[in-house]
N, C-alpha and C. Protein backbone atom coordinates (compact mmCIF):
# COMPACT_ATOMS: atom_id res chain seq x y z
N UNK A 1 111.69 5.34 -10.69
CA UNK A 1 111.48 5.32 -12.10
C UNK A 1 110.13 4.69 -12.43
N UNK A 2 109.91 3.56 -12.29
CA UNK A 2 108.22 3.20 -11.71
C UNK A 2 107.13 4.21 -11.66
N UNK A 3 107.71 5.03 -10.43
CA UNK A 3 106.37 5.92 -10.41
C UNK A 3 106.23 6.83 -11.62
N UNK A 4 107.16 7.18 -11.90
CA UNK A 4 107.12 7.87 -13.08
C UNK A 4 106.29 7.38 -14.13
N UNK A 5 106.81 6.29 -14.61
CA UNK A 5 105.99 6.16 -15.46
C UNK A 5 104.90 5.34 -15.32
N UNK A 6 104.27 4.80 -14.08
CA UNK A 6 102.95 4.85 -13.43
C UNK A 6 102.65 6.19 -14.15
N UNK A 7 102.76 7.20 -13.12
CA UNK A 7 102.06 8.42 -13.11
C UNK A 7 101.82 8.94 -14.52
N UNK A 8 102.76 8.94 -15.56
CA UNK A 8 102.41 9.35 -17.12
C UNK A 8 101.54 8.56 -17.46
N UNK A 9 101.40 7.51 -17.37
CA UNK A 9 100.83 6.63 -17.71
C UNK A 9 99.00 6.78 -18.02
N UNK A 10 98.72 7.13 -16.02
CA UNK A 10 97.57 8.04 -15.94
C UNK A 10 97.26 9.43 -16.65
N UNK A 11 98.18 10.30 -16.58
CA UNK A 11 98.17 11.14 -17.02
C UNK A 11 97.03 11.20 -18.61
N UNK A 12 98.16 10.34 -19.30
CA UNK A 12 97.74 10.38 -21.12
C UNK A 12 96.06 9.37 -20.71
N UNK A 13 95.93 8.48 -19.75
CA UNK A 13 94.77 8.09 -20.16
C UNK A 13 93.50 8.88 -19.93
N UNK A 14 93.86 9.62 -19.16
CA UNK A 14 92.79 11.19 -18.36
C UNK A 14 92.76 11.89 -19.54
N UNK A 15 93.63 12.53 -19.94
CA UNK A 15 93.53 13.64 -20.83
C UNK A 15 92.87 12.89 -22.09
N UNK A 16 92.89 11.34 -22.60
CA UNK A 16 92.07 10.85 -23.88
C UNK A 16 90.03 10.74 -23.75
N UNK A 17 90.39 10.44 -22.23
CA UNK A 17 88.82 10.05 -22.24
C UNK A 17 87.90 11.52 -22.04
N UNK A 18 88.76 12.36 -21.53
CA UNK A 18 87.65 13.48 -21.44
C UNK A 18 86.82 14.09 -22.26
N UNK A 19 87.53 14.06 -23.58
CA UNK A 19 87.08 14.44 -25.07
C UNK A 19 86.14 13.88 -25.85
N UNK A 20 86.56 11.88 -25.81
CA UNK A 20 86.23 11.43 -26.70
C UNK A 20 84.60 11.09 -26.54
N UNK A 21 83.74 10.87 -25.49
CA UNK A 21 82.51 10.96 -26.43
C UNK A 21 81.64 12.41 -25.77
N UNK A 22 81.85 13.66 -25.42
CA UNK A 22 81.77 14.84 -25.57
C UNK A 22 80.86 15.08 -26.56
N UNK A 23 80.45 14.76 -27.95
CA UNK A 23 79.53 14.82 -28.78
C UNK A 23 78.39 13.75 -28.30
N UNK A 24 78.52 12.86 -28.04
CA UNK A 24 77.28 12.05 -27.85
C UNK A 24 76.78 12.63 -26.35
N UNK A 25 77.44 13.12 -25.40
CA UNK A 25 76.71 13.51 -24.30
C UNK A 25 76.34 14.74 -24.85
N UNK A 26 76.64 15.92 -25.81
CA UNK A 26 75.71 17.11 -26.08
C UNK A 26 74.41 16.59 -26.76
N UNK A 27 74.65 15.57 -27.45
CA UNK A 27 73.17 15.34 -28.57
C UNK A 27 72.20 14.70 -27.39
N UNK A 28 72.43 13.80 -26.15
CA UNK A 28 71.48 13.11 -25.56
C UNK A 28 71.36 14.49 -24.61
N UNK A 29 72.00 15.50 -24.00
CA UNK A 29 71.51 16.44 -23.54
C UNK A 29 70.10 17.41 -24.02
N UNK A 30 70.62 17.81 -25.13
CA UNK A 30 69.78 18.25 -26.00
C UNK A 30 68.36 17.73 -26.42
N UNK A 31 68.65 16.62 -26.36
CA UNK A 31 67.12 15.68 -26.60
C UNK A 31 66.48 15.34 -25.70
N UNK A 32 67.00 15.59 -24.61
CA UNK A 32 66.18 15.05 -23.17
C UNK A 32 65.38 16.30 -22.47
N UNK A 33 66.12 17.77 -23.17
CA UNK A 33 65.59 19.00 -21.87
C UNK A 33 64.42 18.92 -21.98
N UNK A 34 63.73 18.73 -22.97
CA UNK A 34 62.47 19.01 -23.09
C UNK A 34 61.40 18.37 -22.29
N UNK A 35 62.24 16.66 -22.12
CA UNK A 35 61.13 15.75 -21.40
C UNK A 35 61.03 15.79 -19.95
N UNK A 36 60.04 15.78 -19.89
CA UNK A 36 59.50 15.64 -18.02
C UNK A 36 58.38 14.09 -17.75
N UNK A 37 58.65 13.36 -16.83
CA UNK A 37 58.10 12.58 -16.34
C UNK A 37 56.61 13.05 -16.42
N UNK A 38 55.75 11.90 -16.96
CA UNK A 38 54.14 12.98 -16.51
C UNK A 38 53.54 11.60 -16.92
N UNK A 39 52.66 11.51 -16.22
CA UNK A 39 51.58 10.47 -15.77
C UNK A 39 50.26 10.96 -16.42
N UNK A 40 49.56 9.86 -17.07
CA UNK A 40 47.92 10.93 -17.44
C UNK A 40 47.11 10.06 -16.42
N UNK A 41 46.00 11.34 -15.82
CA UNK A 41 45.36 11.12 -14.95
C UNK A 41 44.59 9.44 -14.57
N UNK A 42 44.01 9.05 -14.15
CA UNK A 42 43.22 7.88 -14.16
C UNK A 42 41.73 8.29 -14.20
N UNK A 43 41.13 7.58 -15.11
CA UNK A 43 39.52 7.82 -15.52
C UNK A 43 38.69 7.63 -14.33
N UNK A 44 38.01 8.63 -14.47
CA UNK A 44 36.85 8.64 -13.41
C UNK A 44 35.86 7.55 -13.12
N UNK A 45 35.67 6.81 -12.10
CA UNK A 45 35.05 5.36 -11.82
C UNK A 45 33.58 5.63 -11.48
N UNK A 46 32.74 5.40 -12.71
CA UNK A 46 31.47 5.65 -12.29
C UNK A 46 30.63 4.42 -11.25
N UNK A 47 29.85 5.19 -10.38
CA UNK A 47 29.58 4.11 -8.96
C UNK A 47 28.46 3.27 -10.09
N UNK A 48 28.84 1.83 -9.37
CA UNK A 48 27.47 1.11 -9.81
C UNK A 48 26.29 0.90 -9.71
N UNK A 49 25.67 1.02 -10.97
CA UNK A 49 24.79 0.95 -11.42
C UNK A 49 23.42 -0.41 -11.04
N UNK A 50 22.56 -1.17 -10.37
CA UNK A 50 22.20 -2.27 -10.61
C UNK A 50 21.24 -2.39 -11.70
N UNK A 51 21.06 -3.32 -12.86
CA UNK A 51 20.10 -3.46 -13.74
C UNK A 51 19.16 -4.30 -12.70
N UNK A 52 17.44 -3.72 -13.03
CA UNK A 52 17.12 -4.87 -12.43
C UNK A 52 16.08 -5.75 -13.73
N UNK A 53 15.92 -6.99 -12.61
CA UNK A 53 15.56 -8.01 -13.26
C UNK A 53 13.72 -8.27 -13.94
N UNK A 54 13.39 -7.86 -14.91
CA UNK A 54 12.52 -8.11 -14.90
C UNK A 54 11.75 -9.12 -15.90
N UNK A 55 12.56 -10.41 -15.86
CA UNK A 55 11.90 -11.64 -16.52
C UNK A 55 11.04 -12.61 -15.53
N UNK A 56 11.12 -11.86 -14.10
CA UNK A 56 10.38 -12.70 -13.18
C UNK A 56 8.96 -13.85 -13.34
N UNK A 57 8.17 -13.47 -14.56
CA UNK A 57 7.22 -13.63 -14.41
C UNK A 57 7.33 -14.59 -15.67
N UNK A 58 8.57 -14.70 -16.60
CA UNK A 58 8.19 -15.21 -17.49
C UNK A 58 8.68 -16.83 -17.15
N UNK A 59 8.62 -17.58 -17.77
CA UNK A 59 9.02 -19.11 -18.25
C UNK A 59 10.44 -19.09 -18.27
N UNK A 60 10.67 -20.33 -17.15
CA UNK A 60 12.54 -20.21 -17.08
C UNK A 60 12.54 -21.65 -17.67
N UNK A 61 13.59 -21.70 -19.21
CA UNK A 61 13.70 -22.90 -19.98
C UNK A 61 14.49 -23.62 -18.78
N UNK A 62 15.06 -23.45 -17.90
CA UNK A 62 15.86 -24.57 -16.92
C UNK A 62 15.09 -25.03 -15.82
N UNK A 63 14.09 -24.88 -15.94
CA UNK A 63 13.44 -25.43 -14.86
C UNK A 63 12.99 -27.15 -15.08
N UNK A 64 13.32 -27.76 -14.35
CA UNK A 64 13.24 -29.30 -14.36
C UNK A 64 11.43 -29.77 -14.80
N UNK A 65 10.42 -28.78 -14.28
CA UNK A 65 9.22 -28.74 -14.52
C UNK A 65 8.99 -28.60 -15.57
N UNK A 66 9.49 -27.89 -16.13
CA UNK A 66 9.38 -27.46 -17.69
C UNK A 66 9.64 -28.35 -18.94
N UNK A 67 10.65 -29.27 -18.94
CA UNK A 67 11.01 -30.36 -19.69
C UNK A 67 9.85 -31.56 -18.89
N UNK A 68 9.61 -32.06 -17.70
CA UNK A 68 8.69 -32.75 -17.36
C UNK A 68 7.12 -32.71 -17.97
N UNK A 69 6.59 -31.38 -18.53
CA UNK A 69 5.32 -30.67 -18.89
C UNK A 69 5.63 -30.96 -20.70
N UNK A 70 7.00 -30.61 -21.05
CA UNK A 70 7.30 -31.40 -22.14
C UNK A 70 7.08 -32.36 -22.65
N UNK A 71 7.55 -32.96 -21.80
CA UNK A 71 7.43 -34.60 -22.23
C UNK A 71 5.83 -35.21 -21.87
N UNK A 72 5.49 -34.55 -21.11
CA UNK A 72 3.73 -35.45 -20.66
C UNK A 72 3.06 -34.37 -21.70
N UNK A 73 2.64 -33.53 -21.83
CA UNK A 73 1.94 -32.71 -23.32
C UNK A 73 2.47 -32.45 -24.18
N UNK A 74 3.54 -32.16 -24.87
CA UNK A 74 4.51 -31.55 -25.57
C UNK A 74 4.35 -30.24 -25.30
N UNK A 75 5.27 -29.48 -26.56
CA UNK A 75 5.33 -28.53 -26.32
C UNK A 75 4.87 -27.70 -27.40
N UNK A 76 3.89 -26.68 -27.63
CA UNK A 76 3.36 -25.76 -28.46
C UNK A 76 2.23 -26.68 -28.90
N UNK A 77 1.58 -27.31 -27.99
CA UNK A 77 0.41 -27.69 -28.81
C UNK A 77 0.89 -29.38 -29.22
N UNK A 78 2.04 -30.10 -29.32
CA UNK A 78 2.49 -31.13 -30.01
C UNK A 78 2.59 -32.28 -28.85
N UNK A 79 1.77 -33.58 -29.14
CA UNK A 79 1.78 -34.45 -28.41
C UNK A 79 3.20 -35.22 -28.49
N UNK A 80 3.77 -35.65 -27.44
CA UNK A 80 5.29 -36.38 -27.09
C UNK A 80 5.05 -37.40 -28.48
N UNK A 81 5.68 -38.19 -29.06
CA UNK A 81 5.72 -39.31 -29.67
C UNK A 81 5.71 -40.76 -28.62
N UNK A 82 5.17 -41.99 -28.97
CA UNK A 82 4.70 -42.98 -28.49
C UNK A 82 6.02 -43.77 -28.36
N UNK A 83 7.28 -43.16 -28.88
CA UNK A 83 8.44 -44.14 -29.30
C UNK A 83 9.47 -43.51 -27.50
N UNK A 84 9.30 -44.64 -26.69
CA UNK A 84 10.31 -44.38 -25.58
C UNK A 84 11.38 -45.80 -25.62
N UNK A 85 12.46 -46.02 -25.32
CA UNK A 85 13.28 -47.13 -24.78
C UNK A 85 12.93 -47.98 -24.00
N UNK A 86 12.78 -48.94 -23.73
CA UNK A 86 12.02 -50.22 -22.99
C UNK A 86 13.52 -49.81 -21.75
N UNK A 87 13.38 -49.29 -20.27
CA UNK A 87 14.36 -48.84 -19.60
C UNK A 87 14.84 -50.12 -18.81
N UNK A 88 13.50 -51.01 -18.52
CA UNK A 88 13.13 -52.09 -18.20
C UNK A 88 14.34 -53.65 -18.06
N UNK A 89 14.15 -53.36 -19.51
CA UNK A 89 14.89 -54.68 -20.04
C UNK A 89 16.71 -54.95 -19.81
N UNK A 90 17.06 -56.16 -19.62
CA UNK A 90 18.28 -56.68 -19.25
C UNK A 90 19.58 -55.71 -20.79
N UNK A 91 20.11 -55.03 -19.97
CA UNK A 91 21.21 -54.39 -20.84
C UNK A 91 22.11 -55.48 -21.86
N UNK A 92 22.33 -55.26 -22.62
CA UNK A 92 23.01 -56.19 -23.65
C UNK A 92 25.13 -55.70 -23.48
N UNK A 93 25.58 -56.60 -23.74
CA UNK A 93 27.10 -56.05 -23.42
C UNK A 93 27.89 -55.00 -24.47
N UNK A 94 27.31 -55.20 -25.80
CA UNK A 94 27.71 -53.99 -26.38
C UNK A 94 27.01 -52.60 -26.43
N UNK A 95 25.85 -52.18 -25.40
CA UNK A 95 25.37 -50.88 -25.37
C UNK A 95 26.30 -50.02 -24.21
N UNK A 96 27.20 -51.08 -23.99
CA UNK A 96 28.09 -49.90 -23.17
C UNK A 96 29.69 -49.27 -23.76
N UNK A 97 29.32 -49.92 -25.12
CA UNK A 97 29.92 -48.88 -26.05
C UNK A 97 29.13 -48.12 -26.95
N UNK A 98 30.12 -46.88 -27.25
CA UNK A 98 29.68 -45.92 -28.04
C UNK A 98 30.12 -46.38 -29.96
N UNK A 99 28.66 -46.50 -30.47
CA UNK A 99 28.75 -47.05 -31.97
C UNK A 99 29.81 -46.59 -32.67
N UNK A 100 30.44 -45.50 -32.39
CA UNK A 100 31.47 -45.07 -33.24
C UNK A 100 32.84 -45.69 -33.24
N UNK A 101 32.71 -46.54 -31.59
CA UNK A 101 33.84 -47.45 -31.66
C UNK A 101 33.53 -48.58 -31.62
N UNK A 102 32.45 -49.67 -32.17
CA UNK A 102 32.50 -50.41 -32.70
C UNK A 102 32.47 -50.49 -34.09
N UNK A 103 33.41 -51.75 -34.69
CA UNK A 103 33.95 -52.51 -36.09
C UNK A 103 32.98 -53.28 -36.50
N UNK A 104 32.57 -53.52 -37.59
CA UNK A 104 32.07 -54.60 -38.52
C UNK A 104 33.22 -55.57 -38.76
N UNK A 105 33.64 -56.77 -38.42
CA UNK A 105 34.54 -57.09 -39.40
C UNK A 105 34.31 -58.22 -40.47
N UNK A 106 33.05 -58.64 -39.78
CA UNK A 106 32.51 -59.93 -41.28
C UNK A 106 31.29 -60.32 -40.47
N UNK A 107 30.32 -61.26 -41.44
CA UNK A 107 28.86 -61.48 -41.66
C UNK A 107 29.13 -62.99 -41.51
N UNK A 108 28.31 -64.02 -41.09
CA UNK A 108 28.50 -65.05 -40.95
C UNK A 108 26.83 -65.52 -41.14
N UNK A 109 26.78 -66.87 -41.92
CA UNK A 109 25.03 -67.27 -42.41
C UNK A 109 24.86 -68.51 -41.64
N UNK A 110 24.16 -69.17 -41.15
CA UNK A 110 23.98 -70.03 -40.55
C UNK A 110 22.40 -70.50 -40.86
N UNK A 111 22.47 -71.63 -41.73
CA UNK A 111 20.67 -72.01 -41.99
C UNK A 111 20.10 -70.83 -42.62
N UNK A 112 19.02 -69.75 -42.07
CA UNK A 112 18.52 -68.99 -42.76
C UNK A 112 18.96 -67.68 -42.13
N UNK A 113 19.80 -67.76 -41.27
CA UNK A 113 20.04 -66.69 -40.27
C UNK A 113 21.19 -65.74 -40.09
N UNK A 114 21.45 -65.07 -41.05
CA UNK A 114 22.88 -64.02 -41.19
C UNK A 114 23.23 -63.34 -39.51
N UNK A 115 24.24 -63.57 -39.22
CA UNK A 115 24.79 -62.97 -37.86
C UNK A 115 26.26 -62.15 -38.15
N UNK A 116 25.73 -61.09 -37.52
CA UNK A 116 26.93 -60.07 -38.25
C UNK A 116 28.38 -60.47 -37.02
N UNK A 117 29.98 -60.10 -37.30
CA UNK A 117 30.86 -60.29 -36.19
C UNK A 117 31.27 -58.69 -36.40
N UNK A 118 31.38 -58.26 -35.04
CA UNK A 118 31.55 -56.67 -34.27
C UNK A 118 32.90 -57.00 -33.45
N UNK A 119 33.53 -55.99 -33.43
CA UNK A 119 34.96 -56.08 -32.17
C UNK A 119 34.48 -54.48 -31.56
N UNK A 120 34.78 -54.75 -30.46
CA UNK A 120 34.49 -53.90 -29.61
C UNK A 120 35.36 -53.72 -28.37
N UNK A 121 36.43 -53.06 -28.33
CA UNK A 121 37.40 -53.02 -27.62
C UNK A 121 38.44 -54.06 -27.74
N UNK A 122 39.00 -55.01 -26.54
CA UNK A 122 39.22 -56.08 -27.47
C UNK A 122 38.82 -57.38 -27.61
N UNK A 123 37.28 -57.55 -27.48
CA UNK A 123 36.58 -58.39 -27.42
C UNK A 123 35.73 -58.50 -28.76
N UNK A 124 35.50 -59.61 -29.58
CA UNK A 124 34.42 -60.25 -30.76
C UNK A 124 33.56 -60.53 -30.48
N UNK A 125 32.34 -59.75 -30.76
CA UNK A 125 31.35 -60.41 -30.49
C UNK A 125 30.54 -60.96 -31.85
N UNK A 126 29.23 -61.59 -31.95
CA UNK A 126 28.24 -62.34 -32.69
C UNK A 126 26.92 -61.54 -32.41
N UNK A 127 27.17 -60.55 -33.07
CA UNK A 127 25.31 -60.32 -33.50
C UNK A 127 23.95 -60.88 -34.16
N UNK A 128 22.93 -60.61 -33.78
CA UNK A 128 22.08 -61.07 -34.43
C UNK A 128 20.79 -60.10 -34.68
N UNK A 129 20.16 -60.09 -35.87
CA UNK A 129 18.52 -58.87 -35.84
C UNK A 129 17.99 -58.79 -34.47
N UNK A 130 17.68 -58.06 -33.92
CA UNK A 130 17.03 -58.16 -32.44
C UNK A 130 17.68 -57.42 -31.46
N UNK A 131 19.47 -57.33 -31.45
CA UNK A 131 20.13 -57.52 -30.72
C UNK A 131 20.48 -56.08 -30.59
N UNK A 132 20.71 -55.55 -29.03
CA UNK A 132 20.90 -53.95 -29.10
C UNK A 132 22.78 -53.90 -29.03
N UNK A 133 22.63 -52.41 -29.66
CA UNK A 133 24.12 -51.87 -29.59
C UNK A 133 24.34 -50.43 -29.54
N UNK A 134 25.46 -49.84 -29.13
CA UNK A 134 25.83 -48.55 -29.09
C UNK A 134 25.09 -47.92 -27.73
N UNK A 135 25.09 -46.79 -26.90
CA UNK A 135 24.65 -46.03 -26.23
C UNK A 135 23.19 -45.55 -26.50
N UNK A 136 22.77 -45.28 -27.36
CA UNK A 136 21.75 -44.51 -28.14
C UNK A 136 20.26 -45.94 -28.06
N UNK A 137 20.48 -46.82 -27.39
CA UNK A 137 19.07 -47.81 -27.36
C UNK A 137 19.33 -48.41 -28.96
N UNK A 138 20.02 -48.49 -29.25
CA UNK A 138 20.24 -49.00 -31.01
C UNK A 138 20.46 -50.54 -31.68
N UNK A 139 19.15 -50.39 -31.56
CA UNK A 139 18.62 -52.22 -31.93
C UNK A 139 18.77 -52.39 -33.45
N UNK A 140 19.45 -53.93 -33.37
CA UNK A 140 19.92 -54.20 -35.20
C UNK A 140 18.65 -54.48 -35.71
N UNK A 141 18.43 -54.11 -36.66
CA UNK A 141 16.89 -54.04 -37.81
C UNK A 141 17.52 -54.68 -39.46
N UNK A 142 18.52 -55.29 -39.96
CA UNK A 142 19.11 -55.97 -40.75
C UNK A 142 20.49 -55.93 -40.41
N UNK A 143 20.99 -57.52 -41.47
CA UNK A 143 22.08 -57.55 -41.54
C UNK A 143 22.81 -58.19 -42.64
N UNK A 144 23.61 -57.42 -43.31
CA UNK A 144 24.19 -58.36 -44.31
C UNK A 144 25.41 -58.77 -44.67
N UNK A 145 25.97 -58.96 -46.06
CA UNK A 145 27.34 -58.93 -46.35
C UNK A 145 28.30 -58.32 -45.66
N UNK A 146 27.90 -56.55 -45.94
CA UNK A 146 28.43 -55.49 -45.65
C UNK A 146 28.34 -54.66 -45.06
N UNK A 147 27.08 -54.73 -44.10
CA UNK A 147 26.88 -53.74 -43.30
C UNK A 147 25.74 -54.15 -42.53
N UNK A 148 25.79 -53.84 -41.16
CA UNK A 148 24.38 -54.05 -40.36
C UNK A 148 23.78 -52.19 -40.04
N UNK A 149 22.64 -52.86 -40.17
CA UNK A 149 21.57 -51.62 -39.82
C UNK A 149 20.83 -51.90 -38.62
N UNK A 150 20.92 -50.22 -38.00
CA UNK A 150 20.26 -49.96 -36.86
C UNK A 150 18.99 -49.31 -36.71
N UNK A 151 18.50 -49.02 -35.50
CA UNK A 151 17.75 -47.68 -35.64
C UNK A 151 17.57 -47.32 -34.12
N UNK A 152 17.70 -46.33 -33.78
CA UNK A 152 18.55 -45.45 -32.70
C UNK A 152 17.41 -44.36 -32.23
N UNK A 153 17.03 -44.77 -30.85
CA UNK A 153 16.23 -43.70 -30.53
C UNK A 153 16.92 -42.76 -29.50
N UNK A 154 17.03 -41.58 -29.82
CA UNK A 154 17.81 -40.18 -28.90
C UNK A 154 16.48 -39.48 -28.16
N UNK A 155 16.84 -38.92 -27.61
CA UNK A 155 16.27 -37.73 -26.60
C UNK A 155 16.86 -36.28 -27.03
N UNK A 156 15.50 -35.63 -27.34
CA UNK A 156 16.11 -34.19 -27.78
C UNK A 156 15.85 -33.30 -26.29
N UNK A 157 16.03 -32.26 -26.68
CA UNK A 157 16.02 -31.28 -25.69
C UNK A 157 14.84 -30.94 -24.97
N UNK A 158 13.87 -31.09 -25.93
CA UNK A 158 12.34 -31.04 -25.42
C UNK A 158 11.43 -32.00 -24.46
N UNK A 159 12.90 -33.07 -24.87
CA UNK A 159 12.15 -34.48 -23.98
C UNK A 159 12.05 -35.78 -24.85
N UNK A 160 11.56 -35.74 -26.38
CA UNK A 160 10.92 -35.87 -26.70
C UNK A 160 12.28 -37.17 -27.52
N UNK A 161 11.65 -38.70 -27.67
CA UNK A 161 12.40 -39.59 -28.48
C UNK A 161 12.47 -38.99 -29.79
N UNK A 162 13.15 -39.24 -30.55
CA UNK A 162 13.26 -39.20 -32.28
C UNK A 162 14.33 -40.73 -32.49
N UNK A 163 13.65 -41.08 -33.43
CA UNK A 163 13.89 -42.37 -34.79
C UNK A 163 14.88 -42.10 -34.92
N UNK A 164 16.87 -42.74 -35.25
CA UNK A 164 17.30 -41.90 -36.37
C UNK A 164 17.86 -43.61 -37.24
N UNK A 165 18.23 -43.97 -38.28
CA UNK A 165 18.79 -44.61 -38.69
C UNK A 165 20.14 -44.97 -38.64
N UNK A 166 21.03 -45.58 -38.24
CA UNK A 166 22.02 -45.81 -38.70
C UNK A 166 23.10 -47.10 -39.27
N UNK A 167 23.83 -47.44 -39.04
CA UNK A 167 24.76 -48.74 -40.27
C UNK A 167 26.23 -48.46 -39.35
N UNK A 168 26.84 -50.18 -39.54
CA UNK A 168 27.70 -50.23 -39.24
C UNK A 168 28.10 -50.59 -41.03
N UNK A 169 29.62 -49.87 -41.35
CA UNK A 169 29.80 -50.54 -42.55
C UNK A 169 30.81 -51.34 -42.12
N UNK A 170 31.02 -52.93 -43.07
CA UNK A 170 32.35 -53.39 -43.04
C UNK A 170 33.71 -52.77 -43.03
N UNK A 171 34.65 -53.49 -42.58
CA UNK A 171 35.81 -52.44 -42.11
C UNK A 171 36.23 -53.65 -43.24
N UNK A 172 37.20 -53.03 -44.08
CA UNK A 172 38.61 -53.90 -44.82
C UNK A 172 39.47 -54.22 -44.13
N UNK A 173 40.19 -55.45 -44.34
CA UNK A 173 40.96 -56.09 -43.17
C UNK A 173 42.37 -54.93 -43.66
N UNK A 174 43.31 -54.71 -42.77
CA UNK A 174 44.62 -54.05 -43.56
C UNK A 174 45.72 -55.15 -43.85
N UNK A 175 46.71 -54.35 -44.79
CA UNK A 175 46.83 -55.62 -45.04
C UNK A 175 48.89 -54.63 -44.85
């Protein structure tokens, strides 16, 4: 009795599935005859070409000679400027920071002699007119209440020193 109705069992589930998706396999039939696998060719590899070089003769801006000839005549006719860094002289302890991270945080007077106070990592120091700071050769040229002034000689590309001005301003304490 078992097998029996085992066997019906199969029966009805054979005869349901054969039918039911019969429409979706005609529509994906139908839509596929047309397609065939196809590859488009690969572009033709033209052999290379060499450009050649012909700036041989001219002026190569990277040449180490070239900024050296800079700096001892200038350049286009223009004598170097007379303003170089004394390379000479005993380094001071705040030119081995960069000015942008040293603080102003107050001015201190003593007799006739204003001395500005700088933090610089986490060390205070005591400035005074004379005294160099920042990376840039940047010797203090005033100092006051609120701000000490510098003046900063750079190296441009040509070789050549340039002047530039700059200021520490007081920092406000936070509060």
């Amino acid at each position: 009795m078992n097998r029996v109705l085992v066997f019906a069992c199969a029966a009805v589930l054979c005869a349901c599935s054969g039918e039911q998706h019969s429409d979706l396999k005609k529509e994906l039939t139908d839509m596929t005859k047309d397609l065939r696998g196809r590859v488009d060719s690969l572009p033709q590899v033209r052999p290379y070409e060499p450009v050649p070089y012909q700036a041989e003769n001219e002026i190569d801006p990277f040449r180490p000679s070239r900024i050296e000839l800079a700096v001892a005549g200038g350049v286009g006719g223009q004598a170097a400027s007379g303003k170089q860094p004394d390379l000479d002289r005993p380094r001071e302890p705040l030119e081995s920071y960069p000015l942008e991270s040293i603080q102003m945080v107050g001015s201190l007077t003593q007799g006739r002699e204003t001395f500005g106070l700088v933090k610089a990592g986490p060390n205070l120091y005591r400035v005074r007119k004379g005294n160099y700071m920042g990376q840039n050769f940047g010797v203090i040229t005033g100092i006051d209440e609120v701000q000490i002034s510098l003046k900063e000689l750079l190296q441009e590309g040509s070789g050549e020193w340039v002047e530039r001005a700059s200021s520490l301003q007081l920092q406000e304490a936070k509060k």
